[in-house]
C-alpha atoms as a PDB file:
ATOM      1  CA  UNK A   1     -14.736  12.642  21.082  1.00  0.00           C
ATOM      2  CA  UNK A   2     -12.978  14.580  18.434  1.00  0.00           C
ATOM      3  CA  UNK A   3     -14.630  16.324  15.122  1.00  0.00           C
ATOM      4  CA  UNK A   4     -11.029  15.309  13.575  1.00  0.00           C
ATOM      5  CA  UNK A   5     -11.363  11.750  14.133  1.00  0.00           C
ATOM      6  CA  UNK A   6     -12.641   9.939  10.937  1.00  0.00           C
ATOM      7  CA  UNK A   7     -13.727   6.448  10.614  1.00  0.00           C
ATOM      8  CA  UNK A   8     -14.254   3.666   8.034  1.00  0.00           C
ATOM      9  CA  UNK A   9     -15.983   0.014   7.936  1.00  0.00           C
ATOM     10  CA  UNK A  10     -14.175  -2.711   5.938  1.00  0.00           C
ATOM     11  CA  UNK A  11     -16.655  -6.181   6.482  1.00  0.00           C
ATOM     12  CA  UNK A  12     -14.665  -9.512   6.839  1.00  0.00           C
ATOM     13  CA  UNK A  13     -17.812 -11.578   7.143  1.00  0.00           C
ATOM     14  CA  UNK A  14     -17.297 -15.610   8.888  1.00  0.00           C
ATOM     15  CA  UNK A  15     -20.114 -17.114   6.636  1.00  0.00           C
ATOM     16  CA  UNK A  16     -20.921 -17.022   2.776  1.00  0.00           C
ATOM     17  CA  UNK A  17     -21.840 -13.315   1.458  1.00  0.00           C
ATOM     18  CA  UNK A  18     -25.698 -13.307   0.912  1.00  0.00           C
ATOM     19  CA  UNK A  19     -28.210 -10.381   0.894  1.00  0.00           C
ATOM     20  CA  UNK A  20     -30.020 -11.895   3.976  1.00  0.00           C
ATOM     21  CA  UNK A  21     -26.962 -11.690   5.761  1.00  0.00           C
ATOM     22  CA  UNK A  22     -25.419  -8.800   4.725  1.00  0.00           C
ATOM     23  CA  UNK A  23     -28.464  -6.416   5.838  1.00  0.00           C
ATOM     24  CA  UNK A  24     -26.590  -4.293   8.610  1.00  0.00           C
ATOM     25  CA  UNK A  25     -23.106  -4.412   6.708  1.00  0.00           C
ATOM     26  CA  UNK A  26     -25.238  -3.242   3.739  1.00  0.00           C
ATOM     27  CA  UNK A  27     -26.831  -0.388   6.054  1.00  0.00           C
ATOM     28  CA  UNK A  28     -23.773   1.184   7.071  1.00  0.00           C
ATOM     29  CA  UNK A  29     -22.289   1.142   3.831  1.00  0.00           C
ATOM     30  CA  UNK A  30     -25.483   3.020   2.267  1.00  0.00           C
ATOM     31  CA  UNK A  31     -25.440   5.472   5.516  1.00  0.00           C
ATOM     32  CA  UNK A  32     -21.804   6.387   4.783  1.00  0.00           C
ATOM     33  CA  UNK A  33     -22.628   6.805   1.050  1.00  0.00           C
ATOM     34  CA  UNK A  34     -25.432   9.140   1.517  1.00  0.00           C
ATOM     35  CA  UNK A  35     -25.929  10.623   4.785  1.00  0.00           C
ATOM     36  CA  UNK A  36     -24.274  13.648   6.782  1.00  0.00           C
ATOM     37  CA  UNK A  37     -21.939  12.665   9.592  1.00  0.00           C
ATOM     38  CA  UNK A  38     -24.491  13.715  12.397  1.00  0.00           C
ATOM     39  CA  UNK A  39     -27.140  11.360  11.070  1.00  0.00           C
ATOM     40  CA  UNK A  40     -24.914   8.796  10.659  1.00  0.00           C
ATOM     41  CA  UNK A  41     -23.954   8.227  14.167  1.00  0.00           C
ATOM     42  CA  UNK A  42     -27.793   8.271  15.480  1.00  0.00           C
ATOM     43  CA  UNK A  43     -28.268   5.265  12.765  1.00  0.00           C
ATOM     44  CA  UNK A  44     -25.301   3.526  13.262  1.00  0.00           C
ATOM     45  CA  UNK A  45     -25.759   3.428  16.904  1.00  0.00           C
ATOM     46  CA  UNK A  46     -29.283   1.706  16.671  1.00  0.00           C
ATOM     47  CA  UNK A  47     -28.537  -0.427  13.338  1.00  0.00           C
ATOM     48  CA  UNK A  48     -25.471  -1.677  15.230  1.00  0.00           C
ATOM     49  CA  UNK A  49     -28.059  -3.482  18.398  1.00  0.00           C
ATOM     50  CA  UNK A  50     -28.446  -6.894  18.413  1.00  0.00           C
ATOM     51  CA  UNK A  51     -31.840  -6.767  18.710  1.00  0.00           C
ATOM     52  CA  UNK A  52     -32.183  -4.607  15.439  1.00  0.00           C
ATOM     53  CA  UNK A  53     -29.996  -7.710  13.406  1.00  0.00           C
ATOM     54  CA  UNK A  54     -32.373 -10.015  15.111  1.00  0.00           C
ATOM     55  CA  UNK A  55     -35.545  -7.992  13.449  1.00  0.00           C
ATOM     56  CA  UNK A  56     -34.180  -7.738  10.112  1.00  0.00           C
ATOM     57  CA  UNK A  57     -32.821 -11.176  10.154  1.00  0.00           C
ATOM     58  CA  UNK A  58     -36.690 -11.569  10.851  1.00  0.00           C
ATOM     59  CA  UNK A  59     -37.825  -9.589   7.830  1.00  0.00           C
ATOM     60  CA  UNK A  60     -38.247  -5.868   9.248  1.00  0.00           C
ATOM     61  CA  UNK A  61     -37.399  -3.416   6.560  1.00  0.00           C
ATOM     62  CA  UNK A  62     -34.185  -1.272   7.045  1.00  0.00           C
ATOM     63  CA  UNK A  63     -36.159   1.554   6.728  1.00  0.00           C
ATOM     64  CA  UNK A  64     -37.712   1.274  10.211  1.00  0.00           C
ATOM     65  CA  UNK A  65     -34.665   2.162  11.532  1.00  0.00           C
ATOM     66  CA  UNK A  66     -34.124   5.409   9.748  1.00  0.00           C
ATOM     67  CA  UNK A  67     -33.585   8.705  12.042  1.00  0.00           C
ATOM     68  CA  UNK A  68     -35.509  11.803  11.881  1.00  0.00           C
ATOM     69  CA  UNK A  69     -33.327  13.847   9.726  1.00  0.00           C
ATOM     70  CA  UNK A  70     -31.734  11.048   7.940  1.00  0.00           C
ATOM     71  CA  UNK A  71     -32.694  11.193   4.136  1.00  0.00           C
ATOM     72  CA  UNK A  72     -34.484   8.126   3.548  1.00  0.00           C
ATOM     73  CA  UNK A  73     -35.553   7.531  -0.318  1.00  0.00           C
ATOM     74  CA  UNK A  74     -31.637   8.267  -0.867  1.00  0.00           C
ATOM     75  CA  UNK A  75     -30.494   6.234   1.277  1.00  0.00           C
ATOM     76  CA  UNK A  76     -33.363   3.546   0.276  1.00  0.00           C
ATOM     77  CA  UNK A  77     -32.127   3.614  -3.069  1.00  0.00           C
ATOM     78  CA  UNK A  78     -28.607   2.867  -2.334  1.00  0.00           C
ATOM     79  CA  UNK A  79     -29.055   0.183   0.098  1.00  0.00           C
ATOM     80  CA  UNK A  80     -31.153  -1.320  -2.889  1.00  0.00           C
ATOM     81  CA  UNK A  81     -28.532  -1.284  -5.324  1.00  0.00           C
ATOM     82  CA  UNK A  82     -25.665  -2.196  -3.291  1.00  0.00           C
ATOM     83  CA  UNK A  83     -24.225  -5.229  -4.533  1.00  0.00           C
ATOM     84  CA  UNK A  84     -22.722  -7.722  -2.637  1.00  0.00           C
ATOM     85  CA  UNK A  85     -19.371  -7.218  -4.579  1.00  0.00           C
ATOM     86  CA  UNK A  86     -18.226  -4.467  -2.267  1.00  0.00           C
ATOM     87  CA  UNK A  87     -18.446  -6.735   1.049  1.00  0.00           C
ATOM     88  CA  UNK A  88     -16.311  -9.857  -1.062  1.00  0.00           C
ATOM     89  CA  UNK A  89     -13.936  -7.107  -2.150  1.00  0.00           C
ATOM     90  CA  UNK A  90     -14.021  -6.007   1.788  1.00  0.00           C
ATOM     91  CA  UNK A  91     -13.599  -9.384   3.012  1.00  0.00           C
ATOM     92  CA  UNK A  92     -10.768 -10.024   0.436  1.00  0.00           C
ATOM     93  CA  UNK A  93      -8.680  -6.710   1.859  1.00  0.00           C
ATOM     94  CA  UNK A  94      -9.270  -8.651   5.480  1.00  0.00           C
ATOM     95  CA  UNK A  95      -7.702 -11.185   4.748  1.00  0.00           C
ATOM     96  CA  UNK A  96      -5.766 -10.639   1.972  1.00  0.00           C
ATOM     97  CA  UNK A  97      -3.732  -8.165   3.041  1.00  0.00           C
ATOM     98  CA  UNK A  98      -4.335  -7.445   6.841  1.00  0.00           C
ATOM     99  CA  UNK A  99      -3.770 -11.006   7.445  1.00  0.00           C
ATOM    100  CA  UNK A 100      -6.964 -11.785   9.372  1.00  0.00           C
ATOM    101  CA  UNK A 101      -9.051 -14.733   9.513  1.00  0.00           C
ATOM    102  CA  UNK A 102     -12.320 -14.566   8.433  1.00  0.00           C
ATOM    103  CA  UNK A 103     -14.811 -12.833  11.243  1.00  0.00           C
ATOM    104  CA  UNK A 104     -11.973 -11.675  12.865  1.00  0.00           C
ATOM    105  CA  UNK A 105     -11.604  -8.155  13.796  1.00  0.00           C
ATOM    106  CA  UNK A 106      -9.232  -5.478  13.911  1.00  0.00           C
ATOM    107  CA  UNK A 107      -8.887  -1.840  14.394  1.00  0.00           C
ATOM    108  CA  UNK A 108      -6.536   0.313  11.982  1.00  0.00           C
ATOM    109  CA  UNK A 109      -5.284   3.462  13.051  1.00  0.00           C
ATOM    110  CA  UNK A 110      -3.054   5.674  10.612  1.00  0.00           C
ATOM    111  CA  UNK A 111      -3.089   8.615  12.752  1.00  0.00           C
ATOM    112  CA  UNK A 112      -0.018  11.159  14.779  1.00  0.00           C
END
């Protein structure tokens, strides 16, 4: 509700790291890298359905999700080229530090 409010995804996935099921946490990351904040909250609103895990789980490409106005060969690339290191390093913050079990989730709030 507030253009001062800023927020960040750390993943601490339950099951092994894999690219098939890593799609969505893979999605997000690339939308944060390359998109402007209004596009990002269109995509991350339909990326983050059930039914849109269920169709990728299922083999649908990211890119049918993409939002008019999103740019989509950048963000194409990215999500391409992310490696899976970035979600083990995520997952080893989670628990690591923060304490949490794996799949468990938390929010963080370092605000006034």
């Amino acid at each position: 509700t507030s253009s001062h409010t800023r927020v960040g995804i750390l993943n601490n996935p339950s099951s092994k790291i894999k690219e098939d099921n890593t799609a969505v946490a893979r999605g997000i990351l690339a939308a944060f890298l390359t998109q402007n904040n209004s596009n990002i909250k269109s995509f991350l609103s339909k990326l983050t359905k059930e039914e849109t895990a269920k169709s990728l789980a299922a083999g649908t490409k990211i890119t049918k999700f993409l939002t008019p106005g999103m740019d989509g060969d950048t963000f194409e690339k990215k999500y391409n080229t992310l490696g899976l290191d970035i979600i083990k390093t995520h997952q080893m913050f989670c628990q690591e530090v923060l304490k949490l079990l794996p799949g468990q989730t938390a929010v963080v709030s370092n605000g006034r």
